[in-house]
PDB file of N, CA and C in Angstrom:
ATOM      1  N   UNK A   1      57.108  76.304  66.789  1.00  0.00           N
ATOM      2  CA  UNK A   1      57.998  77.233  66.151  1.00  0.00           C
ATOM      3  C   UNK A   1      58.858  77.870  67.221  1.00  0.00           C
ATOM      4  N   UNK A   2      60.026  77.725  67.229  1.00  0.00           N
ATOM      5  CA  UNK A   2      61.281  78.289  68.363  1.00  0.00           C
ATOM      6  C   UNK A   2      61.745  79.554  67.708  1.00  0.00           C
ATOM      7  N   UNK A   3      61.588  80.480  68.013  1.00  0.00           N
ATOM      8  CA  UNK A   3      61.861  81.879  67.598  1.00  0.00           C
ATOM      9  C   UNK A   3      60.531  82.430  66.371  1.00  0.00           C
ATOM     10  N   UNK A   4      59.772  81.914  67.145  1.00  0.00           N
ATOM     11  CA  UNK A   4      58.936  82.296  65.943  1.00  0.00           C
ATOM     12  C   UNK A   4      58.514  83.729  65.241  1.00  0.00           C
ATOM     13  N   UNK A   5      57.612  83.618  64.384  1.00  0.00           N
ATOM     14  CA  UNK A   5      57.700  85.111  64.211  1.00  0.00           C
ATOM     15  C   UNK A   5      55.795  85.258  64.377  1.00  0.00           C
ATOM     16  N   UNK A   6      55.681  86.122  65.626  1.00  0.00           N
ATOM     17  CA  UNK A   6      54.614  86.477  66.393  1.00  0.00           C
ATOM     18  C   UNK A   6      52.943  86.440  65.655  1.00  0.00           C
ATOM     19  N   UNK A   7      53.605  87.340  64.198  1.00  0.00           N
ATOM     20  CA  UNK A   7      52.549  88.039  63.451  1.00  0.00           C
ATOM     21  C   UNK A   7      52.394  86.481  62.849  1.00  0.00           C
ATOM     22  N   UNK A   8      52.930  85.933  62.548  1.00  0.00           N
ATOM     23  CA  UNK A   8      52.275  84.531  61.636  1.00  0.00           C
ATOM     24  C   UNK A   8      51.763  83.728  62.576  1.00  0.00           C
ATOM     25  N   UNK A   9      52.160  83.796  63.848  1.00  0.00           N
ATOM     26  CA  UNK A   9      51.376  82.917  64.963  1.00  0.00           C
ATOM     27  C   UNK A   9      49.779  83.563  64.943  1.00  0.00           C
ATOM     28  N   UNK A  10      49.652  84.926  65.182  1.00  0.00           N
ATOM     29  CA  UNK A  10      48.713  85.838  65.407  1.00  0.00           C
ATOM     30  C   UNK A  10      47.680  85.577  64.330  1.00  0.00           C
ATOM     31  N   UNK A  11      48.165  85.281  62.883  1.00  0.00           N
ATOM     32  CA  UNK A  11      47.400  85.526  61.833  1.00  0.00           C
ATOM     33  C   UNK A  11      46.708  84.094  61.507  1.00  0.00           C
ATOM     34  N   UNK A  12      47.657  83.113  61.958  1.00  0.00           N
ATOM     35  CA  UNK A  12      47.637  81.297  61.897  1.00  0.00           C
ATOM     36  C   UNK A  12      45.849  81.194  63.053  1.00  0.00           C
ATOM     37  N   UNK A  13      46.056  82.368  64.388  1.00  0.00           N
ATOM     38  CA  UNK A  13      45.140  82.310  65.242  1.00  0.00           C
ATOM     39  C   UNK A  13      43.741  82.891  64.901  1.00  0.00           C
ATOM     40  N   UNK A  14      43.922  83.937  64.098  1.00  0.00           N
ATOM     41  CA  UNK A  14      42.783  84.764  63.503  1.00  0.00           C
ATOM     42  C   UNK A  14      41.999  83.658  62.190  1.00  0.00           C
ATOM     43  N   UNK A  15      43.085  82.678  62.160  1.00  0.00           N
ATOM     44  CA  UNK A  15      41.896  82.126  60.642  1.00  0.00           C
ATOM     45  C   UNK A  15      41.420  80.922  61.381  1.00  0.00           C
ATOM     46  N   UNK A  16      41.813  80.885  62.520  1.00  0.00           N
ATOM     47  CA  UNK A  16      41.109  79.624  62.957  1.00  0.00           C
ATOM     48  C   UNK A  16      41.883  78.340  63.077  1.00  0.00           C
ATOM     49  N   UNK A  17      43.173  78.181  62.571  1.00  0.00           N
ATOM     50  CA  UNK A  17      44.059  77.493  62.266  1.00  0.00           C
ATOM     51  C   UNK A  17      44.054  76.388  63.761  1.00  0.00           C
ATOM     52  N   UNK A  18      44.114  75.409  63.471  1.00  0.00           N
ATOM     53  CA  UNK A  18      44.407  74.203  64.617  1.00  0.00           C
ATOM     54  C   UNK A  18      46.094  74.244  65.198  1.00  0.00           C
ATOM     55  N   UNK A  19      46.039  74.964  66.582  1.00  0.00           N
ATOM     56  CA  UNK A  19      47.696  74.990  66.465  1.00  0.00           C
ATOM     57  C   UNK A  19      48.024  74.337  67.931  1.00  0.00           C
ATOM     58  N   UNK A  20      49.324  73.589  67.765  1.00  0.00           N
ATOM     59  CA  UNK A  20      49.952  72.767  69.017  1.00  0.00           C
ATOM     60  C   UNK A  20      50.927  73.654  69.371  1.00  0.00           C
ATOM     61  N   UNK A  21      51.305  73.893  70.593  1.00  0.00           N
ATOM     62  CA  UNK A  21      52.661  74.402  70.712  1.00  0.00           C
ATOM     63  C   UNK A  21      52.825  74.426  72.627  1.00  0.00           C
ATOM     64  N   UNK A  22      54.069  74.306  72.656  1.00  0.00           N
ATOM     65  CA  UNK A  22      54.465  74.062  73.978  1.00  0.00           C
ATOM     66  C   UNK A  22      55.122  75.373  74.141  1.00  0.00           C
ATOM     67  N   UNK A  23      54.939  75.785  75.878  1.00  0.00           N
ATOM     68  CA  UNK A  23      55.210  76.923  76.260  1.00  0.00           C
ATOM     69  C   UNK A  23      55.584  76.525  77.757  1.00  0.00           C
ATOM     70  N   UNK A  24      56.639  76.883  78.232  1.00  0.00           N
ATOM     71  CA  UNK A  24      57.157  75.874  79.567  1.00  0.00           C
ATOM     72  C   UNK A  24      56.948  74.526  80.087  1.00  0.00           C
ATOM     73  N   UNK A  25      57.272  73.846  79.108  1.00  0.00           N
ATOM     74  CA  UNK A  25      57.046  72.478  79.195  1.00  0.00           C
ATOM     75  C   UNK A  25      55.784  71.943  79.600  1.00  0.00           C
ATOM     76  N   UNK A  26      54.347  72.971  79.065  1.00  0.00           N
ATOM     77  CA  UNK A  26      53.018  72.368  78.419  1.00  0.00           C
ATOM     78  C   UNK A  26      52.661  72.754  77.602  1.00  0.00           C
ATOM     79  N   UNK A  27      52.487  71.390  77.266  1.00  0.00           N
ATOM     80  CA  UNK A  27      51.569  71.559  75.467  1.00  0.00           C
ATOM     81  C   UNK A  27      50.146  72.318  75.548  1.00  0.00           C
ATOM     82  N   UNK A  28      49.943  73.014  74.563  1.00  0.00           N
ATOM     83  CA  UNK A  28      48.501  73.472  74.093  1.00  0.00           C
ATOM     84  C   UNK A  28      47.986  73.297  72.891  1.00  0.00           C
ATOM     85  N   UNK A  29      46.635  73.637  72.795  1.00  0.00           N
ATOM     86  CA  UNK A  29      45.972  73.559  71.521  1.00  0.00           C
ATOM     87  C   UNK A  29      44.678  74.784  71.683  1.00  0.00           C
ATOM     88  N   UNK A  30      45.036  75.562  70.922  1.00  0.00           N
ATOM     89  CA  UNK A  30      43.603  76.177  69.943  1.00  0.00           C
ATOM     90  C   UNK A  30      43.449  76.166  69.020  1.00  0.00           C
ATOM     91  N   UNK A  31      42.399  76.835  68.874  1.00  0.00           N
ATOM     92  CA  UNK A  31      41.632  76.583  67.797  1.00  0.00           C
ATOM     93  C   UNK A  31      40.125  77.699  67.324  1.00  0.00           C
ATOM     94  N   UNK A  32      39.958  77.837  66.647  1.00  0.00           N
ATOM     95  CA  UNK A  32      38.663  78.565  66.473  1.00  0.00           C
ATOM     96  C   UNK A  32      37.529  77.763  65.514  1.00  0.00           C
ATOM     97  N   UNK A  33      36.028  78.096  65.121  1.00  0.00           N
ATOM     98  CA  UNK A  33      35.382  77.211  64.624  1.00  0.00           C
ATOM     99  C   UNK A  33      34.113  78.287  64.792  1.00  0.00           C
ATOM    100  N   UNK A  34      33.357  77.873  63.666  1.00  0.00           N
ATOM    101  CA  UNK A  34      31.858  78.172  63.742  1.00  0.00           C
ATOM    102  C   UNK A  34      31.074  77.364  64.207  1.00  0.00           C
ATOM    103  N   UNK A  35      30.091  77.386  65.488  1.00  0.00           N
ATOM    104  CA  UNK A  35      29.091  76.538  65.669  1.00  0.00           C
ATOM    105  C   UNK A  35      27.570  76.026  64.619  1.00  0.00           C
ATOM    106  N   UNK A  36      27.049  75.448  65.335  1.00  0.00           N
ATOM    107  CA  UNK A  36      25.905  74.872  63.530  1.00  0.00           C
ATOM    108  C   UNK A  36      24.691  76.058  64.155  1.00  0.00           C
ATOM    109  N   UNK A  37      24.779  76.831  65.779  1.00  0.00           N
ATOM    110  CA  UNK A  37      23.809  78.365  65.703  1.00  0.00           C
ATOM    111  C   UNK A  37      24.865  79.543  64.687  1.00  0.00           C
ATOM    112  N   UNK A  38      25.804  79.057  64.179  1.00  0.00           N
ATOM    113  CA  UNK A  38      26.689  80.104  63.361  1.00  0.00           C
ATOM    114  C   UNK A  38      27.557  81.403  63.994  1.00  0.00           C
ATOM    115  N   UNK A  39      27.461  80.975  65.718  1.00  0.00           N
ATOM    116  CA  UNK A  39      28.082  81.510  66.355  1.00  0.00           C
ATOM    117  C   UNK A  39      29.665  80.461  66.292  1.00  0.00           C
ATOM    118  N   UNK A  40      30.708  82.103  65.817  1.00  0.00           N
ATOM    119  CA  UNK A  40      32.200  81.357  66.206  1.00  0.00           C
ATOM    120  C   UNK A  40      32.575  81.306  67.702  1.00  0.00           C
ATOM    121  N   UNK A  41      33.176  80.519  68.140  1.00  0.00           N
ATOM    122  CA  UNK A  41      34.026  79.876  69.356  1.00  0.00           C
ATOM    123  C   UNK A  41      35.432  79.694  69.333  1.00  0.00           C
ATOM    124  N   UNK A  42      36.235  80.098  69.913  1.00  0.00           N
ATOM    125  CA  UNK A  42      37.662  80.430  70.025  1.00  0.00           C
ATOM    126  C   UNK A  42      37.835  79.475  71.460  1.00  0.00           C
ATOM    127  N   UNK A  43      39.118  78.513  71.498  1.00  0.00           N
ATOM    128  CA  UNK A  43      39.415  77.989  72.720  1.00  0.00           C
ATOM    129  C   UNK A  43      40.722  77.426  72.866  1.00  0.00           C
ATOM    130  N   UNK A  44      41.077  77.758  74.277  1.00  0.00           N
ATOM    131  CA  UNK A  44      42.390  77.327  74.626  1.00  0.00           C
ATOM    132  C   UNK A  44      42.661  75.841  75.465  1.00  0.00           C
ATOM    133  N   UNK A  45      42.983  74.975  74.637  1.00  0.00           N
ATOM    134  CA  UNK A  45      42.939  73.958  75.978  1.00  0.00           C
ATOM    135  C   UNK A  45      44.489  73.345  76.291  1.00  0.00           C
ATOM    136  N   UNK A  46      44.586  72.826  77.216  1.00  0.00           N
ATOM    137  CA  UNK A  46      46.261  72.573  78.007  1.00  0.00           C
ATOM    138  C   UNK A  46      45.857  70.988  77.317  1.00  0.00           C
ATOM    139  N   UNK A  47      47.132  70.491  77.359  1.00  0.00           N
ATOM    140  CA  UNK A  47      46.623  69.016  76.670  1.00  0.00           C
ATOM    141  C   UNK A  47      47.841  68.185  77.600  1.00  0.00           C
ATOM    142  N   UNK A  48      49.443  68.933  77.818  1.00  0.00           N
ATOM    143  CA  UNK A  48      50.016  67.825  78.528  1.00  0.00           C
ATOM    144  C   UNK A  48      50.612  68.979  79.624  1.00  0.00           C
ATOM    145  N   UNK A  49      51.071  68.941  80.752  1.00  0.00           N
ATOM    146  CA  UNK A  49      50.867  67.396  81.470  1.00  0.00           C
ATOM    147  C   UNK A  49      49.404  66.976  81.730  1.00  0.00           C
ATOM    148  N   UNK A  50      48.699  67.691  81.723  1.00  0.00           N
ATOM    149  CA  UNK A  50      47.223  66.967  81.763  1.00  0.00           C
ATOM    150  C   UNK A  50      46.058  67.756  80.913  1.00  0.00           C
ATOM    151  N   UNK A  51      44.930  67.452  80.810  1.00  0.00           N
ATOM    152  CA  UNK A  51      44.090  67.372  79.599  1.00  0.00           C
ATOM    153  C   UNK A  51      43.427  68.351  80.542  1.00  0.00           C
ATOM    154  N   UNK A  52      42.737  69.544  79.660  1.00  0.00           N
ATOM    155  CA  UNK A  52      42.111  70.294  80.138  1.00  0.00           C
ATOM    156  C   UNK A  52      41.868  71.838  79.422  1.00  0.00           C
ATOM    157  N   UNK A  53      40.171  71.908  79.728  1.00  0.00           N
ATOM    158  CA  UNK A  53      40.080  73.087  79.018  1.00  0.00           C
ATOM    159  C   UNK A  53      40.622  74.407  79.649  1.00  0.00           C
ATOM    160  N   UNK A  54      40.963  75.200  78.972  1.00  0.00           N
ATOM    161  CA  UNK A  54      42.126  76.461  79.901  1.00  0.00           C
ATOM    162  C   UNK A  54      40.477  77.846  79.713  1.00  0.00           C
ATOM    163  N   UNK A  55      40.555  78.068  78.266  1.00  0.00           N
ATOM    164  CA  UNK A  55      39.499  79.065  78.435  1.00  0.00           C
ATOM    165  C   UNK A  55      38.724  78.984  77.118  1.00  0.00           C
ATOM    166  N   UNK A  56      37.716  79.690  76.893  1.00  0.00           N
ATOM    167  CA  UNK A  56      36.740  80.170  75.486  1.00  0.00           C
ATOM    168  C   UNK A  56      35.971  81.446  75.720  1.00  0.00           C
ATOM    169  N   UNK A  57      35.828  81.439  74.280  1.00  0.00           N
ATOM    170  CA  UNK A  57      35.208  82.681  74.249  1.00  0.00           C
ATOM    171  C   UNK A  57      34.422  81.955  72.904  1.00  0.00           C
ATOM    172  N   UNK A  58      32.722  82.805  73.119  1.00  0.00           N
ATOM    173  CA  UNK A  58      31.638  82.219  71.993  1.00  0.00           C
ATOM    174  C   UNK A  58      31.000  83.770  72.140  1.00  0.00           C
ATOM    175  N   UNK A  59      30.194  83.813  71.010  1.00  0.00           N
ATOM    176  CA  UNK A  59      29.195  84.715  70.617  1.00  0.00           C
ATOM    177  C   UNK A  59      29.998  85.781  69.650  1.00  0.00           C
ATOM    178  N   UNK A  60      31.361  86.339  69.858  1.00  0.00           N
ATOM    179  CA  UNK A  60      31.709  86.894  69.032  1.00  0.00           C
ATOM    180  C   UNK A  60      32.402  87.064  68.197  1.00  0.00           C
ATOM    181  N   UNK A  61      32.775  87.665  67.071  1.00  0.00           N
ATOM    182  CA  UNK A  61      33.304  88.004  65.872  1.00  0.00           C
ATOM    183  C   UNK A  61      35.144  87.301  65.978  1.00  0.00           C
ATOM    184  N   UNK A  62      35.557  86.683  65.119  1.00  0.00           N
ATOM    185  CA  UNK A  62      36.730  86.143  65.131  1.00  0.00           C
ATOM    186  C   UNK A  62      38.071  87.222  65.648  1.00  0.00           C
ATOM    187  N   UNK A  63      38.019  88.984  65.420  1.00  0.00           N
ATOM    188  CA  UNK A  63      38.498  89.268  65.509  1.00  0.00           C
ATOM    189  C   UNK A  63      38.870  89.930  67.327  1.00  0.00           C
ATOM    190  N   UNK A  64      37.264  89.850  67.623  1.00  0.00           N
ATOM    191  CA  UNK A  64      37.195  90.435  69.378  1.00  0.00           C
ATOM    192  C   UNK A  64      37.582  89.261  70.224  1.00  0.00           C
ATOM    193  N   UNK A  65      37.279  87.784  69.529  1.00  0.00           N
ATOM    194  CA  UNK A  65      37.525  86.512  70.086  1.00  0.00           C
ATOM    195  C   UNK A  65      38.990  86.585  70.045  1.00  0.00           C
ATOM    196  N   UNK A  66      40.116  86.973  69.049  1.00  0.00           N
ATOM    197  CA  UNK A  66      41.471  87.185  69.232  1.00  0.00           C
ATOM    198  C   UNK A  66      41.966  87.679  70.540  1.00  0.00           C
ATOM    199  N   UNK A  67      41.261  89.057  70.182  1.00  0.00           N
ATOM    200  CA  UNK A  67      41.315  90.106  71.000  1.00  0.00           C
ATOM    201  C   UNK A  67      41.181  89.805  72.489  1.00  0.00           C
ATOM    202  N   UNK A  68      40.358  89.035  72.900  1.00  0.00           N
ATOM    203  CA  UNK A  68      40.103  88.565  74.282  1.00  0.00           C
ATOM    204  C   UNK A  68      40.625  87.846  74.926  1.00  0.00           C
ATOM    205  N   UNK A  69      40.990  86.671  73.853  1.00  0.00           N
ATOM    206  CA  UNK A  69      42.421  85.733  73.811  1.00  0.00           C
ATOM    207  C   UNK A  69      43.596  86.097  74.295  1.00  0.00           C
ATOM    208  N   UNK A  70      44.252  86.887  73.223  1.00  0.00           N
ATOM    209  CA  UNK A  70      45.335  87.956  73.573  1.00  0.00           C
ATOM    210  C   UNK A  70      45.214  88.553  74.967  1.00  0.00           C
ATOM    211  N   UNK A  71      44.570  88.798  75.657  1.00  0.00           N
ATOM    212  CA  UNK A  71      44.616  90.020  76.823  1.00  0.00           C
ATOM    213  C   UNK A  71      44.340  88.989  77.840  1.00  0.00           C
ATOM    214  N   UNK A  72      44.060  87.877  78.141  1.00  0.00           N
ATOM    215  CA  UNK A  72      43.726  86.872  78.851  1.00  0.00           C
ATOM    216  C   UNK A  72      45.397  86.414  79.673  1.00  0.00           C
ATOM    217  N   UNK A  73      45.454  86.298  80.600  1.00  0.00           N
ATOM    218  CA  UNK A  73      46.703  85.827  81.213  1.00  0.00           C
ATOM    219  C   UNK A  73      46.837  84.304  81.476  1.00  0.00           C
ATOM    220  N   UNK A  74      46.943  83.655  80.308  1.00  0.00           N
ATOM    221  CA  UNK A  74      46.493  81.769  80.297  1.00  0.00           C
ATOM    222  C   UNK A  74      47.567  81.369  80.420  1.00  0.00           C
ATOM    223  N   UNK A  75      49.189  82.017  79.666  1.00  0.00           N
ATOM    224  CA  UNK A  75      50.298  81.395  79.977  1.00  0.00           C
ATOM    225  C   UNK A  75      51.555  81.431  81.364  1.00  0.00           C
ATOM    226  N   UNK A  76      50.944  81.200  82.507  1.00  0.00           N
ATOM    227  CA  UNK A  76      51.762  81.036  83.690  1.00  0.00           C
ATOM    228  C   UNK A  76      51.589  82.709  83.962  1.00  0.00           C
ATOM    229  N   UNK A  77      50.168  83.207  84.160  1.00  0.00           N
ATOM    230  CA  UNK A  77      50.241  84.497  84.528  1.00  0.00           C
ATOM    231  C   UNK A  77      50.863  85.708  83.595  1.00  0.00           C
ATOM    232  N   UNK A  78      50.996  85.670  82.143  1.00  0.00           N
ATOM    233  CA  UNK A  78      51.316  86.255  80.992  1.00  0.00           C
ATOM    234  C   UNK A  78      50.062  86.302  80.082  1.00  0.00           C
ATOM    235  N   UNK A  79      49.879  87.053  79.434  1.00  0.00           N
ATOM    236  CA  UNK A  79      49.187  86.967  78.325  1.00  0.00           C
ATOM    237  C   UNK A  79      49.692  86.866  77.096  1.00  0.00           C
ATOM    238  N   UNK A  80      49.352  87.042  76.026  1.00  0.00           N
ATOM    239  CA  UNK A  80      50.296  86.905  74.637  1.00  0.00           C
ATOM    240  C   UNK A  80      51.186  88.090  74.113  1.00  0.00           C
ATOM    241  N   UNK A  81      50.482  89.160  74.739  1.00  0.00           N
ATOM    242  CA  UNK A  81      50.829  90.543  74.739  1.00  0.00           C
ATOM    243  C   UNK A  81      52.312  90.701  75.334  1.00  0.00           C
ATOM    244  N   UNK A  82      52.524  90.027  76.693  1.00  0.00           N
ATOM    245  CA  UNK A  82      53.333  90.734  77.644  1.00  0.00           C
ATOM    246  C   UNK A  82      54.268  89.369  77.044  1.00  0.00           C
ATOM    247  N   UNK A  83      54.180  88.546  76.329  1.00  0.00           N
ATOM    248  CA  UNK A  83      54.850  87.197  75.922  1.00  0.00           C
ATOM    249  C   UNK A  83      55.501  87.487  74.509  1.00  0.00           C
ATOM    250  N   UNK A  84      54.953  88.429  74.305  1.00  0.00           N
ATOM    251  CA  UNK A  84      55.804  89.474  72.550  1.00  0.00           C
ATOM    252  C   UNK A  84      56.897  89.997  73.118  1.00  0.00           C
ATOM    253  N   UNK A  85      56.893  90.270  74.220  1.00  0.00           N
ATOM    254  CA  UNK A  85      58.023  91.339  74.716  1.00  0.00           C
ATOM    255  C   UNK A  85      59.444  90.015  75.030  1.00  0.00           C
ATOM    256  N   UNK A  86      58.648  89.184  75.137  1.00  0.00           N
ATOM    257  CA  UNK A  86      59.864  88.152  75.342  1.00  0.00           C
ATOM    258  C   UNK A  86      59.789  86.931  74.334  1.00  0.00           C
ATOM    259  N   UNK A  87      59.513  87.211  73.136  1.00  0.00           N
ATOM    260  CA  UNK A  87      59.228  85.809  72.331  1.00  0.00           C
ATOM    261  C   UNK A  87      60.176  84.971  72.060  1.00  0.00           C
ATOM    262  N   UNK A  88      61.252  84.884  72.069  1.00  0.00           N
ATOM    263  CA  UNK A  88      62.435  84.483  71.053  1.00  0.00           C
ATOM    264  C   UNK A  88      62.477  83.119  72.229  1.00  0.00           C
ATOM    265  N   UNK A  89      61.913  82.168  71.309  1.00  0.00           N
ATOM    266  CA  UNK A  89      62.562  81.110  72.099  1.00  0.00           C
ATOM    267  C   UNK A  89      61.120  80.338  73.178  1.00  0.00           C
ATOM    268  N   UNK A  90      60.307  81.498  73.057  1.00  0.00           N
ATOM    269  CA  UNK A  90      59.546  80.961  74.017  1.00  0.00           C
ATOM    270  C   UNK A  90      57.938  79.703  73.668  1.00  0.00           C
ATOM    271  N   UNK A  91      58.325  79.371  72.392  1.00  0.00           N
ATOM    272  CA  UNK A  91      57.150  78.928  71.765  1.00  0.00           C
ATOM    273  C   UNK A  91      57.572  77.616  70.594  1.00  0.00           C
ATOM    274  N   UNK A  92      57.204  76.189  71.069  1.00  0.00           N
ATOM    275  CA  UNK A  92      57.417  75.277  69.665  1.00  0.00           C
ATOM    276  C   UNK A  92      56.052  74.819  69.174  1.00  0.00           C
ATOM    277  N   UNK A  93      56.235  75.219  68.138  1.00  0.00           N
ATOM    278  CA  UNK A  93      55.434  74.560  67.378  1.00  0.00           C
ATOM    279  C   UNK A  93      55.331  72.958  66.934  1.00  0.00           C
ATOM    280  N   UNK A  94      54.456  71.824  67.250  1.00  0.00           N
ATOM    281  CA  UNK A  94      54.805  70.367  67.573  1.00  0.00           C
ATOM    282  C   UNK A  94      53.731  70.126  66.004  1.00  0.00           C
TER     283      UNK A  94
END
């Protein structure tokens, strides 16, 4: 999504939603999920230029797993927070 609008990214992230999107010419993917101990898992992984897990978070509640997400500096030393202040443009959705 190129100009996207933040809160539907945010809310797409809170349900767990499987999402691709490139952010300076690398692709990503998260995702969230319940494990079969019924603990949820939240994770960020880089997929191009090369394959790789970026970060996770397990044991807690979908909404602190956001939360931790968000405040995490995974995109080139930004977090998602300081990446609102500059969104327009900075995010496709594939």
């Amino acid at each position: 999504m190129r100009n996207g609008n933040i809160r539907e990214f945010v809310d797409k992230l809170w349900d767990g939603e499987e999402l691709i999107y490139i952010y300076n010419g690398k692709k990503y993917f998260s995702q969230g999920y319940v494990l079969e101990n019924g603990q949820y898992r939240f994770e960020l992984q880089q997929w191009e230029p090369e394959g790789k897990m970026l970060w996770y978070v397990g044991g807690l509640d979908h909404q602190l797993s956001l939360d931790k997400f968000l405040e995490q500096p995974l995109f080139d030393g930004k977090n998602s927070g300081k990446l609102r202040q500059i969104w327009n443009g900075w995010m496709i959705k594939v």
